[in-house]
N, C-alpha and C. Protein backbone atom coordinates (compact mmCIF):
# COMPACT_ATOMS: atom_id res chain seq x y z
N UNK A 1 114.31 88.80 87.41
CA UNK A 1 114.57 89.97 88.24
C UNK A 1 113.27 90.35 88.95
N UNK A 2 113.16 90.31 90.06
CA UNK A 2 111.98 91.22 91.24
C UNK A 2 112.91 92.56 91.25
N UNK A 3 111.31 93.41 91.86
CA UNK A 3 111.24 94.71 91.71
C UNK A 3 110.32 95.09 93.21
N UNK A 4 111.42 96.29 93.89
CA UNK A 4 110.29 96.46 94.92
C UNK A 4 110.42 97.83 95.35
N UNK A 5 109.48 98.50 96.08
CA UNK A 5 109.52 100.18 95.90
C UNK A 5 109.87 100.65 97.19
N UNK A 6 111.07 101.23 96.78
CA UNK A 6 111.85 102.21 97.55
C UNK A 6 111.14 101.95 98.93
N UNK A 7 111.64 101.94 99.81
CA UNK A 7 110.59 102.22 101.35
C UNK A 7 110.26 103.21 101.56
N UNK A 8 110.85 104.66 101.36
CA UNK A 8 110.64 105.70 101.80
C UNK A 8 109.09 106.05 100.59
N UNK A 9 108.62 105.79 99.63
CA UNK A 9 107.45 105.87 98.50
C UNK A 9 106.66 104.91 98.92
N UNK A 10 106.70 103.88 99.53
CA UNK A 10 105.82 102.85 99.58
C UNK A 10 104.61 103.28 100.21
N UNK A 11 103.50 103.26 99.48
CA UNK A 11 102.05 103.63 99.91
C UNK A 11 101.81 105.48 99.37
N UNK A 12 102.90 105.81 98.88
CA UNK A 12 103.03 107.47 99.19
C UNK A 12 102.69 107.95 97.71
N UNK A 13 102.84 107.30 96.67
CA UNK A 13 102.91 107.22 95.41
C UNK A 13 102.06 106.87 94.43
N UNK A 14 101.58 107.59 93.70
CA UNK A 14 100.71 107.42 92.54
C UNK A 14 101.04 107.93 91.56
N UNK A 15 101.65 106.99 90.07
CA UNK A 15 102.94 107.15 88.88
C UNK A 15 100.86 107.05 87.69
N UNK A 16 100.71 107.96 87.09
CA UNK A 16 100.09 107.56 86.25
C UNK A 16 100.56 108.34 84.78
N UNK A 17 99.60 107.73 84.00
CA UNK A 17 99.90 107.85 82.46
C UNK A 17 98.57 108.42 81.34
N UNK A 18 98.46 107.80 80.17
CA UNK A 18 97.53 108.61 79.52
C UNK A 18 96.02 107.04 80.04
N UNK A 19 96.51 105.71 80.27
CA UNK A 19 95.53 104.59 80.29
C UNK A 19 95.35 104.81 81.71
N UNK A 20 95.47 105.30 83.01
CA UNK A 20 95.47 105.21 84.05
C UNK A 20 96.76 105.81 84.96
N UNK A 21 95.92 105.13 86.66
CA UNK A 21 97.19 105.57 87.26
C UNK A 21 97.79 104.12 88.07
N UNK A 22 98.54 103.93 89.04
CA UNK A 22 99.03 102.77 89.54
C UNK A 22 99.84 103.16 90.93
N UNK A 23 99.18 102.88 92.10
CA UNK A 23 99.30 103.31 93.14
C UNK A 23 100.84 102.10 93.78
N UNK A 24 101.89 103.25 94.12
CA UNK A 24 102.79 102.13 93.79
C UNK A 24 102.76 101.73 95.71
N UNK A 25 102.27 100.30 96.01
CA UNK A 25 102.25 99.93 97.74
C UNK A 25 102.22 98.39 97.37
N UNK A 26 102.40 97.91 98.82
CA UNK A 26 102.99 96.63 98.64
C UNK A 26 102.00 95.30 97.83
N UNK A 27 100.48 95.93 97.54
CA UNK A 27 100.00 95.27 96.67
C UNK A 27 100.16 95.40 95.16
N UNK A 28 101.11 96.10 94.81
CA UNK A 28 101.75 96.36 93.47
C UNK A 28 101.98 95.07 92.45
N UNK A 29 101.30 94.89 91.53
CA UNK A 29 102.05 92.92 91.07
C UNK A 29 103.88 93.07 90.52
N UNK A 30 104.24 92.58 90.39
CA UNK A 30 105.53 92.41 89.84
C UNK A 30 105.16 92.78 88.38
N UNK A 31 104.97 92.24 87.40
CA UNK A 31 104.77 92.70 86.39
C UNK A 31 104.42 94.14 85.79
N UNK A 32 103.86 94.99 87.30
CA UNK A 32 103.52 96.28 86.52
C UNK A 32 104.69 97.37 87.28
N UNK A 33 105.72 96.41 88.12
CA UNK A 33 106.95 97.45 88.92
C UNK A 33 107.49 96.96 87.75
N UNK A 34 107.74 95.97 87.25
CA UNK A 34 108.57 95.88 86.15
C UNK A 34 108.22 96.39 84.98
N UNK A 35 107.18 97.06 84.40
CA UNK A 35 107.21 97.70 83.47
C UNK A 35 107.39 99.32 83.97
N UNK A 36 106.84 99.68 85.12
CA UNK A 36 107.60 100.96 85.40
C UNK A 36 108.53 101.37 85.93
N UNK A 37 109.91 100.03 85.85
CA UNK A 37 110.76 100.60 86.17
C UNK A 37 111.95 100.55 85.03
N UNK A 38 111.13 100.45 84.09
CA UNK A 38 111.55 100.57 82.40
C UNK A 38 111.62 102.19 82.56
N UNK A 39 110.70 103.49 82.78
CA UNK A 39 110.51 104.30 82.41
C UNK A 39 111.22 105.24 83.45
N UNK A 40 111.99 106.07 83.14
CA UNK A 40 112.97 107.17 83.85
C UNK A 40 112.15 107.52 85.05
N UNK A 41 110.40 107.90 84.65
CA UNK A 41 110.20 108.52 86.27
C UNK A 41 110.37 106.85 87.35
N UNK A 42 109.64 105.92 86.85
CA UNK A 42 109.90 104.73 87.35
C UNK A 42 111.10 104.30 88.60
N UNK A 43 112.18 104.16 87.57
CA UNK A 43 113.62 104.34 88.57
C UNK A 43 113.78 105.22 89.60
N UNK A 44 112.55 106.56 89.76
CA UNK A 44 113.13 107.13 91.20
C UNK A 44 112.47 106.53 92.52
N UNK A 45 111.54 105.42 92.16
CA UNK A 45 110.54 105.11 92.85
C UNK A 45 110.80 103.33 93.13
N UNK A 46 111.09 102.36 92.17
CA UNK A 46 111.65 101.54 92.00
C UNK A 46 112.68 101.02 91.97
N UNK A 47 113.02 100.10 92.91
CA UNK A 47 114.42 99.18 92.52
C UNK A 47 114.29 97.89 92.45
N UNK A 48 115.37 97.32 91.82
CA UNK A 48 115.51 95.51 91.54
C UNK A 48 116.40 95.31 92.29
N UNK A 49 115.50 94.38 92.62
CA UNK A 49 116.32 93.39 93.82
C UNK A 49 116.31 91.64 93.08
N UNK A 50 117.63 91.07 93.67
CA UNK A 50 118.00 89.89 92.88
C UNK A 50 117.24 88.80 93.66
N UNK A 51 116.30 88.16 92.51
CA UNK A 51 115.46 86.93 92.37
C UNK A 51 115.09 85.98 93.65
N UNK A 52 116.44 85.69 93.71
CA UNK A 52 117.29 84.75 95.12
C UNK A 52 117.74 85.57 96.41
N UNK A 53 117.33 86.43 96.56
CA UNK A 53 118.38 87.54 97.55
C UNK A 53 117.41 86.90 98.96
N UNK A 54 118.18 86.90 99.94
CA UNK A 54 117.72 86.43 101.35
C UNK A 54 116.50 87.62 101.99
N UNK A 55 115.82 86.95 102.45
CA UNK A 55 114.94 87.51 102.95
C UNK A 55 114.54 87.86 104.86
N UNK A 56 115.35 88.60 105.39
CA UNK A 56 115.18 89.08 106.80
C UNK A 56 114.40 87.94 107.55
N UNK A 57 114.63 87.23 108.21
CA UNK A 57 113.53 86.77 109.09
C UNK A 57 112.75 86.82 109.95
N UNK A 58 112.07 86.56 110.30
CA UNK A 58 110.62 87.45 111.64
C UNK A 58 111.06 86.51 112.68
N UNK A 59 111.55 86.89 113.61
CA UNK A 59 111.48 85.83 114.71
C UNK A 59 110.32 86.93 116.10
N UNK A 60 109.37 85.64 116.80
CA UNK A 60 108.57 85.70 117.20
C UNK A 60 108.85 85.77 118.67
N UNK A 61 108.69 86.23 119.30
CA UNK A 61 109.06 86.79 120.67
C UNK A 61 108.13 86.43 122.15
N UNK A 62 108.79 86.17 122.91
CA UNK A 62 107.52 85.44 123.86
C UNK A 62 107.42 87.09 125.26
N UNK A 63 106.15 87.48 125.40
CA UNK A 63 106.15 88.25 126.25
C UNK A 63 106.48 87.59 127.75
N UNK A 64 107.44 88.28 128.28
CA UNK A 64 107.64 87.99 129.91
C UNK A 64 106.77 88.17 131.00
């Protein structure tokens, strides 16, 4: 399971605890969205998204 933060929180957010804090933005590792999205405040900030799920593509545009 991947884990990725809400868009509307992304960059906006700082979830900390009694060891620190953890600034939740798109340099976030997977391993530490997945442990805070174990924890109730976690889930308002976090969602899982499935492993395999398609990913939007960038298409590149030629100026006229």
């Amino acid at each position: 399971m991947k884990y990725q933060i809400k868009s509307a929180y992304l960059g906006k957010v700082r979830l900390e605890d009694g060891s620190g804090s953890t600034s939740l933005d798109e340099n976030t590792p997977q391993a530490t969205l997945a442990k805070l999205f174990d924890t109730v405040l976690g889930k308002e900030y976090i969602e899982p998204v499935a492993a395999g799920a398609p990913v939007a593509p960038v298409v590149a545009t030629q100026p006229k």
